[in-house]
C-alpha atoms as a PDB file:
ATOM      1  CA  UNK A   1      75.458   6.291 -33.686  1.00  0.00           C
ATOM      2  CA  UNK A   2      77.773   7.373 -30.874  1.00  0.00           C
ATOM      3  CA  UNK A   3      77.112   5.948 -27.542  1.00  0.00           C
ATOM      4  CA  UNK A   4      75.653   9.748 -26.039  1.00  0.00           C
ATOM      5  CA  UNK A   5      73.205  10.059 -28.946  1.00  0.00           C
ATOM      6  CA  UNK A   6      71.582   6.614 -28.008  1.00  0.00           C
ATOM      7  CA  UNK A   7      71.489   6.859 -24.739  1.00  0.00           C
ATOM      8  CA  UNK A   8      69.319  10.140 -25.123  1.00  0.00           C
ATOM      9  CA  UNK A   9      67.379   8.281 -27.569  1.00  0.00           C
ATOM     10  CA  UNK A  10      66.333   5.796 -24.688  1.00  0.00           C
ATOM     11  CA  UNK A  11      65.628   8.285 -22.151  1.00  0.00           C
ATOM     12  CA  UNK A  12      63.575   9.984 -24.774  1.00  0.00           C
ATOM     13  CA  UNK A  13      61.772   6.381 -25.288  1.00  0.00           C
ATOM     14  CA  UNK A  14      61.294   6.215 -21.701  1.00  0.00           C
ATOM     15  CA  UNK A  15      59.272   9.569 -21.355  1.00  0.00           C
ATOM     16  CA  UNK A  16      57.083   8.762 -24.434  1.00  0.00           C
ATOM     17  CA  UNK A  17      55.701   5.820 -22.994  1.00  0.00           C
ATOM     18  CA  UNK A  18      55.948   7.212 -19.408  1.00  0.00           C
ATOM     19  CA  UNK A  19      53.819   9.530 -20.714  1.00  0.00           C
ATOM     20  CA  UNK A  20      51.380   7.421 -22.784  1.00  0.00           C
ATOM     21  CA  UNK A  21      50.797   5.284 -19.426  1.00  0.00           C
ATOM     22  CA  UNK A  22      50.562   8.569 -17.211  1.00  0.00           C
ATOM     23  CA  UNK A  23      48.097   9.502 -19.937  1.00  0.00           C
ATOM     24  CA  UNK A  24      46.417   6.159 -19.830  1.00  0.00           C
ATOM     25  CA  UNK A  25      45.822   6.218 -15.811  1.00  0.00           C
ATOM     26  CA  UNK A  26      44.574   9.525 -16.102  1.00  0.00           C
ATOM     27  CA  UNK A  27      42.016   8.973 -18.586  1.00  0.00           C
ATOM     28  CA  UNK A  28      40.638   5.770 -16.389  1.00  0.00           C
ATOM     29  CA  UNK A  29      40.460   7.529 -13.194  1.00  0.00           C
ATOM     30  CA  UNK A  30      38.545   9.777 -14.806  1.00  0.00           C
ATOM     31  CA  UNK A  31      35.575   7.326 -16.009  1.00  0.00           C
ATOM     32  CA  UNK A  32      35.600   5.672 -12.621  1.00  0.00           C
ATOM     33  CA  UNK A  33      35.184   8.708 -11.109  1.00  0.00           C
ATOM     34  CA  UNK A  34      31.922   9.401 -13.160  1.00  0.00           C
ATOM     35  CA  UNK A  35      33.935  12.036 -15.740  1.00  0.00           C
ATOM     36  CA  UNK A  36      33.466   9.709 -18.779  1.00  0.00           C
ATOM     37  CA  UNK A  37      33.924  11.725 -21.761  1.00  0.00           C
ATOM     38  CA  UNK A  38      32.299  10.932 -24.976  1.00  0.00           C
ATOM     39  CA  UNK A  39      28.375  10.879 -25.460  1.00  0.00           C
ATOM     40  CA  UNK A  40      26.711   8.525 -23.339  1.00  0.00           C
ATOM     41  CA  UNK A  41      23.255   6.882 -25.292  1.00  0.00           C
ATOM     42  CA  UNK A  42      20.633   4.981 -23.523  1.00  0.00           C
ATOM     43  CA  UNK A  43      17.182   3.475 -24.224  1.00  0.00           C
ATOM     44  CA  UNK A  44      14.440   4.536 -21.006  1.00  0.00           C
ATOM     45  CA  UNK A  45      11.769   2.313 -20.025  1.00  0.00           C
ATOM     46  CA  UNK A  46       9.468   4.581 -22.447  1.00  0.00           C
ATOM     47  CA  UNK A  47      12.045   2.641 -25.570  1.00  0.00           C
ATOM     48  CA  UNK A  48      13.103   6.465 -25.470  1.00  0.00           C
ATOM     49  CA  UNK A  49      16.947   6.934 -27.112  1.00  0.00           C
ATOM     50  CA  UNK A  50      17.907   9.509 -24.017  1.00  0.00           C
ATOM     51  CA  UNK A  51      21.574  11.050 -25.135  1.00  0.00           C
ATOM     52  CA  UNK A  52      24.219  12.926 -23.387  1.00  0.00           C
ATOM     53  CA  UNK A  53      27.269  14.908 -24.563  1.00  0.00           C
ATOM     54  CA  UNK A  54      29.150  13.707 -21.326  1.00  0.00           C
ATOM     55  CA  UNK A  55      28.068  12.034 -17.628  1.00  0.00           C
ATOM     56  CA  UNK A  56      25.844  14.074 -15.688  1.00  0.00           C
ATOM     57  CA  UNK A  57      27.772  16.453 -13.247  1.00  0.00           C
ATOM     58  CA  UNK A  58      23.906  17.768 -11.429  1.00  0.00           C
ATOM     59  CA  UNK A  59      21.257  14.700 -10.945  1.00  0.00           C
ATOM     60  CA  UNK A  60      17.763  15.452  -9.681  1.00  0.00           C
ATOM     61  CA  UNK A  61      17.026  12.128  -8.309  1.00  0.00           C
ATOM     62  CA  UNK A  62      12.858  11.872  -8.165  1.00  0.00           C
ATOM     63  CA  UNK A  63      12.168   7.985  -6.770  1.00  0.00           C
ATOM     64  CA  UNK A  64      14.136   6.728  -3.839  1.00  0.00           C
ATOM     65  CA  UNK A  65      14.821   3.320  -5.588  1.00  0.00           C
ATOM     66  CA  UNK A  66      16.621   5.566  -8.505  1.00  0.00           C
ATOM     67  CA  UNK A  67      18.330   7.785  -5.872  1.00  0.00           C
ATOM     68  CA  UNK A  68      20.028   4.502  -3.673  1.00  0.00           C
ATOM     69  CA  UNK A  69      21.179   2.995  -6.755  1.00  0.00           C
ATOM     70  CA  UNK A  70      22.939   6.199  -7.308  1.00  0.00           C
ATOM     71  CA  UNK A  71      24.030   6.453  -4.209  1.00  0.00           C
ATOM     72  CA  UNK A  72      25.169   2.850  -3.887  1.00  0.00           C
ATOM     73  CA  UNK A  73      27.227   3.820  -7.535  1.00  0.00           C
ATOM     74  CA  UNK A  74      29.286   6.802  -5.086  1.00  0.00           C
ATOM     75  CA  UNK A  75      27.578   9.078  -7.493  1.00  0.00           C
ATOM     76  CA  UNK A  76      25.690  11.018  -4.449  1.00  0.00           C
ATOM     77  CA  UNK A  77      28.259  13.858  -4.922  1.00  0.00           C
ATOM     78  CA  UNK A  78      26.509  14.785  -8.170  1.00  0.00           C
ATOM     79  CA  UNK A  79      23.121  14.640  -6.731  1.00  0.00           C
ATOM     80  CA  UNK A  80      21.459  18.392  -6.516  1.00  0.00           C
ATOM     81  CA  UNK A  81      17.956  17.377  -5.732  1.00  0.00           C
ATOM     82  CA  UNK A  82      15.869  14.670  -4.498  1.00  0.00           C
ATOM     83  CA  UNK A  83      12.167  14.004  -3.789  1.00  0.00           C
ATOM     84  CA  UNK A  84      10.890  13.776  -0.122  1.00  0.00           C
ATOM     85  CA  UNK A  85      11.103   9.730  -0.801  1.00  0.00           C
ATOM     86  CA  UNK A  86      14.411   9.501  -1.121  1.00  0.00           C
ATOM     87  CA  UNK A  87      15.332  12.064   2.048  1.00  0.00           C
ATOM     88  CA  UNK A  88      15.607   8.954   4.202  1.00  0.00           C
ATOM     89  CA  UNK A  89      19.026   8.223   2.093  1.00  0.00           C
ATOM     90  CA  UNK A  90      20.247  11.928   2.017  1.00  0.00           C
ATOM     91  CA  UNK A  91      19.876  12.198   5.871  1.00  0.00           C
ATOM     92  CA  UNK A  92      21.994   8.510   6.323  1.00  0.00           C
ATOM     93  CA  UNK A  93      24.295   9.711   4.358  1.00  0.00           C
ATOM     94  CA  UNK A  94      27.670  11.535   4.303  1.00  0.00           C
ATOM     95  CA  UNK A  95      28.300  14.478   2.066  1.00  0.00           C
ATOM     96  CA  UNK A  96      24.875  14.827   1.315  1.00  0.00           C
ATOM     97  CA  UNK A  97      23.586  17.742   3.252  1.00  0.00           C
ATOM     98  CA  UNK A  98      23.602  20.214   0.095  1.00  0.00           C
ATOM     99  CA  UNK A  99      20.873  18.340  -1.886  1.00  0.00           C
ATOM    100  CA  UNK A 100      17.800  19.894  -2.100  1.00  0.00           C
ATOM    101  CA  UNK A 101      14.371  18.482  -0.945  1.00  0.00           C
ATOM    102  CA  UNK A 102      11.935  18.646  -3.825  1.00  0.00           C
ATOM    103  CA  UNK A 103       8.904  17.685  -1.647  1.00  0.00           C
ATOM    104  CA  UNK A 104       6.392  15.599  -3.808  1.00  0.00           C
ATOM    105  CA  UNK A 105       6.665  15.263  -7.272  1.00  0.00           C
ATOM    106  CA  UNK A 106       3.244  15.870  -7.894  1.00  0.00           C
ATOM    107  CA  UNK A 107       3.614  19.178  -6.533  1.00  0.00           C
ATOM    108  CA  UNK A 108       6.912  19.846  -8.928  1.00  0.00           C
ATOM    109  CA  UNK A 109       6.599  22.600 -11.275  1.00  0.00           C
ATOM    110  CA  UNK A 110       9.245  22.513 -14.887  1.00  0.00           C
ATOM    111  CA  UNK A 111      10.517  26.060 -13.140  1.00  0.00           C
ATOM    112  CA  UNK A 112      11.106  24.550 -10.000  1.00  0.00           C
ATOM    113  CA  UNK A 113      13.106  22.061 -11.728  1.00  0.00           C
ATOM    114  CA  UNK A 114      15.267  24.646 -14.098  1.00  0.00           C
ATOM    115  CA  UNK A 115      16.050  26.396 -11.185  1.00  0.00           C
ATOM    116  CA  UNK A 116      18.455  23.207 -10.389  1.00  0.00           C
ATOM    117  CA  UNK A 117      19.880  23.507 -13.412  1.00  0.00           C
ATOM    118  CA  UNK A 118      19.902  19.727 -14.053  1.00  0.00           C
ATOM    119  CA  UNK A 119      21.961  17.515 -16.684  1.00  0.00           C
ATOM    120  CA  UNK A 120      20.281  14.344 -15.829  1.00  0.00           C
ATOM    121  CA  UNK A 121      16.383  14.375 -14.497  1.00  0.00           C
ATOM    122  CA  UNK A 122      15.777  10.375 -12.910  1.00  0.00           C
ATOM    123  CA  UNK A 123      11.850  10.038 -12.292  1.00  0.00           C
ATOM    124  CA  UNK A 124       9.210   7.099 -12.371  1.00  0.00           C
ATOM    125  CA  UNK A 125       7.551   6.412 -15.781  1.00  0.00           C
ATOM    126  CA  UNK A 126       4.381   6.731 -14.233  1.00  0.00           C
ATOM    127  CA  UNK A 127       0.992   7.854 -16.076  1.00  0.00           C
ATOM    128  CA  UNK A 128       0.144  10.147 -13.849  1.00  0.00           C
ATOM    129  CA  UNK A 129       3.516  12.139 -14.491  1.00  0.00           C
ATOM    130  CA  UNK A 130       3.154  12.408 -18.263  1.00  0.00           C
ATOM    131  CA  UNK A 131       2.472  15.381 -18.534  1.00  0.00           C
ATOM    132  CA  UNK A 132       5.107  16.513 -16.332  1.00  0.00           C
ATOM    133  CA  UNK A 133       7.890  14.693 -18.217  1.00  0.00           C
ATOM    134  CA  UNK A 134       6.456  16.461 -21.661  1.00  0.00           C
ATOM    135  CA  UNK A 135       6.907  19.565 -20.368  1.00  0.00           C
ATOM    136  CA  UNK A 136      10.445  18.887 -18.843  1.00  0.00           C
ATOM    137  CA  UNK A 137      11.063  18.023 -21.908  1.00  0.00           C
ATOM    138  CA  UNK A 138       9.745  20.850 -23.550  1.00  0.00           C
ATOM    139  CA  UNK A 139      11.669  22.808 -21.558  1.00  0.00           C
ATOM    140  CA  UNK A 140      15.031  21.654 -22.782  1.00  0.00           C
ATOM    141  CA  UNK A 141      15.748  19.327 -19.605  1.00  0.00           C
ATOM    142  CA  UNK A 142      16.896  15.818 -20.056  1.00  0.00           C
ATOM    143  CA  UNK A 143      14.872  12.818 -18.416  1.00  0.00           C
ATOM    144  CA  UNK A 144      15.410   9.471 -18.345  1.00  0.00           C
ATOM    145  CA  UNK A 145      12.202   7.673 -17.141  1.00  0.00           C
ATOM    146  CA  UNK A 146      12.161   3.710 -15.258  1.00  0.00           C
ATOM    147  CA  UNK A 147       9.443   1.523 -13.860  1.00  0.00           C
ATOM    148  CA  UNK A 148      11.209  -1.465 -12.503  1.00  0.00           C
ATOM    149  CA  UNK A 149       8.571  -3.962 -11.450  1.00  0.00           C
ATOM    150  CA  UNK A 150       9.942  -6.803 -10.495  1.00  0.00           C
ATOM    151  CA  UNK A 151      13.697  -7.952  -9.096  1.00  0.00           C
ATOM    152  CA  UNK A 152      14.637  -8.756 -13.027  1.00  0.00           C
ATOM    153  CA  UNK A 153      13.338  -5.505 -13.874  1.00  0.00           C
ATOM    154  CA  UNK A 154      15.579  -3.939 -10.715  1.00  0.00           C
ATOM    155  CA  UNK A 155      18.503  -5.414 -12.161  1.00  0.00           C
ATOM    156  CA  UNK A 156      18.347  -4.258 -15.776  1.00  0.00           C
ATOM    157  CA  UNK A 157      17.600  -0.269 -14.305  1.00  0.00           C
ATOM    158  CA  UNK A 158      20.532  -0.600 -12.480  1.00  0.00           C
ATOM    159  CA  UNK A 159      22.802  -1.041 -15.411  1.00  0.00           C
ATOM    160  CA  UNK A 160      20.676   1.275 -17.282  1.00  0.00           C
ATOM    161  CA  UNK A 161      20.966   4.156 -15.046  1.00  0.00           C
ATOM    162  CA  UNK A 162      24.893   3.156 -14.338  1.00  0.00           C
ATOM    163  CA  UNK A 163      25.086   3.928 -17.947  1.00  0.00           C
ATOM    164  CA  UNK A 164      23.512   7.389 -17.608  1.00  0.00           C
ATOM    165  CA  UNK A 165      25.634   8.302 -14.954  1.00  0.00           C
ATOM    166  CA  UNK A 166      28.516   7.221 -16.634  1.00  0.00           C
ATOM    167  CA  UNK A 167      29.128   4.405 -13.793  1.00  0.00           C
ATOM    168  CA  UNK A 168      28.908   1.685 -16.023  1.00  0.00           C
ATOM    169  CA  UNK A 169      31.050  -0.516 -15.038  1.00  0.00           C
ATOM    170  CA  UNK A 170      30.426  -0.159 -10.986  1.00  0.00           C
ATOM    171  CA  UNK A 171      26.697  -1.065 -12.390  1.00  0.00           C
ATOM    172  CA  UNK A 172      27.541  -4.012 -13.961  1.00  0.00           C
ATOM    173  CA  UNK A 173      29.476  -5.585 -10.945  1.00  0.00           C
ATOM    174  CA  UNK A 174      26.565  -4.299  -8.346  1.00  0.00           C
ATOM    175  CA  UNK A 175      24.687  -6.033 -10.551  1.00  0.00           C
ATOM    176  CA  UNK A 176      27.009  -9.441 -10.952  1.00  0.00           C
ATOM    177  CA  UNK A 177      27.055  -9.173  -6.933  1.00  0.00           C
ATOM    178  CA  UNK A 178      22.940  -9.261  -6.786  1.00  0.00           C
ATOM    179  CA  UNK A 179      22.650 -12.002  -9.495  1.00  0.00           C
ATOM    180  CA  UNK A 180      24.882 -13.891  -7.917  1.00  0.00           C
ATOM    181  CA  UNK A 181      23.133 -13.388  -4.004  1.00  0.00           C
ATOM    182  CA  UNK A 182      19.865 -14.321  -5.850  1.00  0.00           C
ATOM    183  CA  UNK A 183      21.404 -17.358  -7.681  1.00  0.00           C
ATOM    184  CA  UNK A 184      22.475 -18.747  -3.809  1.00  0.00           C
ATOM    185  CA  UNK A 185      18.521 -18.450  -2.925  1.00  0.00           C
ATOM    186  CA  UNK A 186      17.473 -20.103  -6.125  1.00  0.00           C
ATOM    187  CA  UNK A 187      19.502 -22.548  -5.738  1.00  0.00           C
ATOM    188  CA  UNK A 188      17.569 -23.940  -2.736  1.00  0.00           C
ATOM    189  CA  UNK A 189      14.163 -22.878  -2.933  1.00  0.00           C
ATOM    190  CA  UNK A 190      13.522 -23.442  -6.873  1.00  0.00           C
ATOM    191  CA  UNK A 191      13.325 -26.731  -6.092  1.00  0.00           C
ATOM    192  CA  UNK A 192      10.328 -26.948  -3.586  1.00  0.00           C
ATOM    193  CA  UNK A 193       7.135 -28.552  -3.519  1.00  0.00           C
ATOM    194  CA  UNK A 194       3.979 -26.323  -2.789  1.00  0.00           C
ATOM    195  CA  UNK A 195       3.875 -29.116   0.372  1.00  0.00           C
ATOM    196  CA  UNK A 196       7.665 -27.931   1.180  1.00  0.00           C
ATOM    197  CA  UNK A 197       6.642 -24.143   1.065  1.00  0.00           C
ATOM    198  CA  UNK A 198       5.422 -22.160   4.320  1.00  0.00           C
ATOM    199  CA  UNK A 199       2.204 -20.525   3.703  1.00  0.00           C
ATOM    200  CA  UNK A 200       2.627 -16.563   4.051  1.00  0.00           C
ATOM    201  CA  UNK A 201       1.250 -13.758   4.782  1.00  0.00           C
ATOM    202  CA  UNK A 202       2.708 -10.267   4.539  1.00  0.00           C
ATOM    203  CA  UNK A 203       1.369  -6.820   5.534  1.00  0.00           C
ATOM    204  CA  UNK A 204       2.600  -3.405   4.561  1.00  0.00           C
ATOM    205  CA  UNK A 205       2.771  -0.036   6.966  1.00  0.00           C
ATOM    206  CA  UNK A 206       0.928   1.528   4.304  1.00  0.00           C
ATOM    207  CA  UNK A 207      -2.701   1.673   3.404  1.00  0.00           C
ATOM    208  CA  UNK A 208      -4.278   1.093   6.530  1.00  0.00           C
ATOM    209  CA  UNK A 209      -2.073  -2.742   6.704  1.00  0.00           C
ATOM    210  CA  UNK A 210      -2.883  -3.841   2.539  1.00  0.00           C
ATOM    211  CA  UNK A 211      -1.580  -7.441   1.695  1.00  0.00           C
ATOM    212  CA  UNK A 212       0.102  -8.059  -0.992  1.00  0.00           C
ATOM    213  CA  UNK A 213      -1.035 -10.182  -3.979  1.00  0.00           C
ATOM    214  CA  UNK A 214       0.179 -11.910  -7.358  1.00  0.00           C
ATOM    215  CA  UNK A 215       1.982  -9.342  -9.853  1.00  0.00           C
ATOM    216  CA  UNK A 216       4.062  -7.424  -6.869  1.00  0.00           C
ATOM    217  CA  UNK A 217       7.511  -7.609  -6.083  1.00  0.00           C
ATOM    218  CA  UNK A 218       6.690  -8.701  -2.781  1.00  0.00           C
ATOM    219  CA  UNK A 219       4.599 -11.516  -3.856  1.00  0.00           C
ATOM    220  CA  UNK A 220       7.983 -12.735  -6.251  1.00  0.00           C
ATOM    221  CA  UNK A 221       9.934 -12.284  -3.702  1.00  0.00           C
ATOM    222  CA  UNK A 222       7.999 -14.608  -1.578  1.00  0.00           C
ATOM    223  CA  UNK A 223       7.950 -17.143  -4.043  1.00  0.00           C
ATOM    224  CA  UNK A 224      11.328 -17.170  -5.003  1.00  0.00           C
ATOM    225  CA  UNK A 225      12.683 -17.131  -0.836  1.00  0.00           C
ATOM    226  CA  UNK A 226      10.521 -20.264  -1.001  1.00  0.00           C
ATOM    227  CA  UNK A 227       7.638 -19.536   0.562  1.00  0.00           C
ATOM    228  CA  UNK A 228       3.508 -19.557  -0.751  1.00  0.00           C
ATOM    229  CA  UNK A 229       2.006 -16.120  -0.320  1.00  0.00           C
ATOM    230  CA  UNK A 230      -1.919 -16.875   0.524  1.00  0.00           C
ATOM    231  CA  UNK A 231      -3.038 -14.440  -0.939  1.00  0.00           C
ATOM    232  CA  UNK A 232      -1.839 -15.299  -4.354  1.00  0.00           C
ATOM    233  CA  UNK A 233      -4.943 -15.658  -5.697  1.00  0.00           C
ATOM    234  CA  UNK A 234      -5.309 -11.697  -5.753  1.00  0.00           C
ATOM    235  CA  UNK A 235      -3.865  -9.322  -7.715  1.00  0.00           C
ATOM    236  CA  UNK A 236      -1.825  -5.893  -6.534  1.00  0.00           C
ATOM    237  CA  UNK A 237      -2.167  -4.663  -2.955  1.00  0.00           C
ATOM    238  CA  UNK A 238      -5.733  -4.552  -0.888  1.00  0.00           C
ATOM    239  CA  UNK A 239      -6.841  -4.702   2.828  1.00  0.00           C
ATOM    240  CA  UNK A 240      -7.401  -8.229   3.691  1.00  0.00           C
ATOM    241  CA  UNK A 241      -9.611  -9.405   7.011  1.00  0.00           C
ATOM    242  CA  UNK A 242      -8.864 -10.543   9.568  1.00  0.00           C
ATOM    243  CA  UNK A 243     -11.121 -13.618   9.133  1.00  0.00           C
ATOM    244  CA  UNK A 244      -9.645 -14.223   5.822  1.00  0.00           C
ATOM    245  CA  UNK A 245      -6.186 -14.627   7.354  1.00  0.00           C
ATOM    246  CA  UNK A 246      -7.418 -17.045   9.655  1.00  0.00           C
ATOM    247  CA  UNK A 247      -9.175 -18.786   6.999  1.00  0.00           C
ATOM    248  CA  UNK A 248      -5.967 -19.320   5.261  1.00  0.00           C
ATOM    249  CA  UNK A 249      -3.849 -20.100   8.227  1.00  0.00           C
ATOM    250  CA  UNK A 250      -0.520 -18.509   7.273  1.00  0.00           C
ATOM    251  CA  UNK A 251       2.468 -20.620   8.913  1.00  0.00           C
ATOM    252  CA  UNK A 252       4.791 -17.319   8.838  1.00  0.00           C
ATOM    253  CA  UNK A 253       3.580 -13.430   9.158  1.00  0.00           C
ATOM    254  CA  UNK A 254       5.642 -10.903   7.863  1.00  0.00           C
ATOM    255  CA  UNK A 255       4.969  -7.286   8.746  1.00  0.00           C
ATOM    256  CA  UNK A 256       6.817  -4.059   7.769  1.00  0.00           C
ATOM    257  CA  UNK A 257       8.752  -2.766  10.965  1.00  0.00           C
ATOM    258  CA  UNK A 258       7.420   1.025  10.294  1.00  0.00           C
ATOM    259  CA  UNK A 259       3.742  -0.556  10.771  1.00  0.00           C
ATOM    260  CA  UNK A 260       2.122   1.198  13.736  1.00  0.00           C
ATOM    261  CA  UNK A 261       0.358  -2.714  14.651  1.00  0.00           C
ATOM    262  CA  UNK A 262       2.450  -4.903  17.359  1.00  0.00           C
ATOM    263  CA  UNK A 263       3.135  -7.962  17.243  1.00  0.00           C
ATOM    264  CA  UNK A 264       1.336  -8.644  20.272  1.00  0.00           C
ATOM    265  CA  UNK A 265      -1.674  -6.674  18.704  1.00  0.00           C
ATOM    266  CA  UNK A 266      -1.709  -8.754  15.652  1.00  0.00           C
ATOM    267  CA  UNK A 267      -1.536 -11.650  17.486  1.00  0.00           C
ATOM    268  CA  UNK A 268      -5.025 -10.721  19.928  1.00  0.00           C
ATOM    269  CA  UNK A 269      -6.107 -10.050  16.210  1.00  0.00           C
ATOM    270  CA  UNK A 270      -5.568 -13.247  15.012  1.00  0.00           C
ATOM    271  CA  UNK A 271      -5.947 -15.823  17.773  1.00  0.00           C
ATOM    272  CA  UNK A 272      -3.936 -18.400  18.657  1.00  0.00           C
ATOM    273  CA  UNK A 273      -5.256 -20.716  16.149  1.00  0.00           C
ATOM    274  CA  UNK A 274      -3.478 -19.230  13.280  1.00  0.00           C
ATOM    275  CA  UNK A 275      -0.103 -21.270  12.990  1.00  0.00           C
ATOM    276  CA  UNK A 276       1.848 -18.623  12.748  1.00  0.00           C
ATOM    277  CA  UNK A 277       0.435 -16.695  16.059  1.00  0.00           C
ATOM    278  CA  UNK A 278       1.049 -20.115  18.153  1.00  0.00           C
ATOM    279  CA  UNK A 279       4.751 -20.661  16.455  1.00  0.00           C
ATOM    280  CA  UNK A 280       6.006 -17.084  17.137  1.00  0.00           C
ATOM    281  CA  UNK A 281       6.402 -16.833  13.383  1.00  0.00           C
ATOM    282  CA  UNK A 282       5.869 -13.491  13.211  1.00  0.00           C
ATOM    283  CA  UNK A 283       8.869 -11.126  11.561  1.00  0.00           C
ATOM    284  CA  UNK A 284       9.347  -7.745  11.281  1.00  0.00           C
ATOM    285  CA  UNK A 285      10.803  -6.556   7.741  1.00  0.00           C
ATOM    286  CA  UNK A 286      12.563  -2.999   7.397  1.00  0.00           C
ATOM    287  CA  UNK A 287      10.159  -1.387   4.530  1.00  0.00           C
ATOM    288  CA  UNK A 288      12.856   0.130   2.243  1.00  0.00           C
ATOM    289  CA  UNK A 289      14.252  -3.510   1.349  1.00  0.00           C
ATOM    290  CA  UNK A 290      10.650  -4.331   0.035  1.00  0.00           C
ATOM    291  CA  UNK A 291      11.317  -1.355  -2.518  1.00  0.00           C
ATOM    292  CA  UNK A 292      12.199  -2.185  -6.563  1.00  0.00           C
ATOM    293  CA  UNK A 293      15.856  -0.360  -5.173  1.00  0.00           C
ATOM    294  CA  UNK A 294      19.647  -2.633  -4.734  1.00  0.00           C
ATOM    295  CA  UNK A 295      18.439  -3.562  -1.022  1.00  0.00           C
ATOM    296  CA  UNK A 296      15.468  -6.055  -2.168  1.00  0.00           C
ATOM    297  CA  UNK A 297      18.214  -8.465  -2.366  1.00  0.00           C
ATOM    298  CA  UNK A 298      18.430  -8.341   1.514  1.00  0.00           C
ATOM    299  CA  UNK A 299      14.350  -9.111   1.502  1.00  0.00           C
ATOM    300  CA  UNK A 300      14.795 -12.223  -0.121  1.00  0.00           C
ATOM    301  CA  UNK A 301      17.796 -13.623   1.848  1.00  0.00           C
ATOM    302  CA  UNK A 302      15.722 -12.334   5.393  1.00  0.00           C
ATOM    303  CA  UNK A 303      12.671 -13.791   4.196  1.00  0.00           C
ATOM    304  CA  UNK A 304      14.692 -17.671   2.873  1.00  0.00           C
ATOM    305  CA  UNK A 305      16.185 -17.918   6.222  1.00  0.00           C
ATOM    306  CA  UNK A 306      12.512 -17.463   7.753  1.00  0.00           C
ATOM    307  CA  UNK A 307      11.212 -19.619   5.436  1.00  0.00           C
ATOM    308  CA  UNK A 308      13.642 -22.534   5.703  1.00  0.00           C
ATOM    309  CA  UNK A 309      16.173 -22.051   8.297  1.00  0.00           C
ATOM    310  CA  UNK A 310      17.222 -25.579   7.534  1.00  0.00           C
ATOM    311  CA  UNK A 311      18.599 -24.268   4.138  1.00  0.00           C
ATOM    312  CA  UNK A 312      19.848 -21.177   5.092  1.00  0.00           C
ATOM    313  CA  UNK A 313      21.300 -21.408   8.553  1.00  0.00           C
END
């Protein structure tokens, strides 16, 4: 072979794998960019096998905790609806201002939802919205359904519904990032005697000022930020007295900022013989980190530096 024939054989070389690498980029720009191609199967938290032919290009987003992990995933640009829970997100957000408020899902109609023309429906796997998922269904729409109870729970939906969306792998290292913020709490507070732990008492904006008790997020987040919620004893959320609190002498009150009561108010509430009222241990907790959404992480390190500022100065 003459010395001109081989040297076009090399440049020819060159281009093929030029190419093949061009090619290569190409093709993962494309899944990090939510255009995974290829069907994308997932198991719901009904144990339902939910398939798609490719990721979803129009999201109807009906749970705020689904709709700011989806927005956390850069994925808001394929969001075409919301429900009036998650507005809060769309309207502190950029590039957002074309999604559509759905209002209340209870109030959703299957039409109302065609008319979106979704690939991907996100919605609670409630009871109550049975019915409603059926007939989506029924319809020819796709749903994926999630009831994350519990910060576990949070984590596992979050790499589920990355895998919907076709951001898998931006799931799995949002989720790698949480573990490992949770893992730093643990570390100190797993430890603790029920003599080590503050006594706690926490009051949501909603319901007239309900408590919290064992089997809630807020109660495991509590616990695991190293503190002893004193109401414990209780199950879900109800309206506790203001006697009651007294009785149990909470060390630290925690209070959801969007609560109409004061601080000051709680504390003429309370009297100064609650620990908690004469320590100025009373802390104001943004609502939408209490949710089961990516942001309870910031919950549990704002409540473990309340708890034991010692530990997490």
């Amino acid at each position: 072979m003459n010395k001109k024939a081989l040297a076009t054989l090399l440049v020819v070389a060159v281009l093929v794998v030029a190419s093949a690498a061009a090619a290569l980029i190409f093709l993962n720009k494309d899944a990090s960019d939510g255009g995974t191609t290829g069907t994308i199967s997932f198991v719901d938290d009904r144990g339902k096998t939910v398939n798609l032919s490719s990721a979803p290009q129009r999201i109807i987003s009906l749970g705020s905790a689904f709709t700011e992990i989806i927005f956390d995933l850069d994925a808001q640009d394929r969001v075409v609806a919301v429900d009036k829970s998650s507005m809060w997100l769309v309207e502190n957000n950029t590039g957002t201002e074309n999604i559509t408020n759905l209002q209340s899902v209870s109030s959703l109609s299957v039409e109302s939802i065609m008319n979106q023309n979704p690939d991907l429906v996100v919605i609670w796997n409630f009871n109550m919205y049975s019915t409603f998922i059926s007939n989506m269904e029924n319809a020819g729409i796709t749903v994926a359904t999630f009831y994350p109870k519990n910060v576990s729970s949070i984590l596992d939906t979050i790499k589920v519904l990355g895998k919907a969306i076709g951001e898998e792998s931006k799931a799995l290292e949002m989720v790698s990032d949480m573990q490992d913020r949770i893992d730093a709490v643990l570390e100190k507070t797993s430890d603790l005697t029920e003599s080590e732990r503050p006594k706690v008492y926490l009051e949501l904006a909603t319901g007239g000022g309900k408590t919290v008790g064992n089997g809630t997020m807020s109660n495991d987040l509590i616990e695991m930020a190293g503190g002893l919620n004193i109401f414990n004893n209780g199950t879900g959320n109800w309206l506790a007295s203001s006697e009651s609190i007294v009785e149990k002498n909470p060390d630290i009150i925690i209070i959801e900022d969007s609560s109409s009561k004061t601080n000051d108010g709680l504390k003429t509430a309370l009297g100064s013989t609650v620990t908690a009222v004469s320590g100025d241990k009373i802390y104001r907790i943004d609502g939408t980190t209490l949710t089961t959404s990516p942001s309870v992480v910031d919950a549990l390190e704002n409540m473990a530096k309340w708890f034991h500022p010692e530990l997490f100065p």
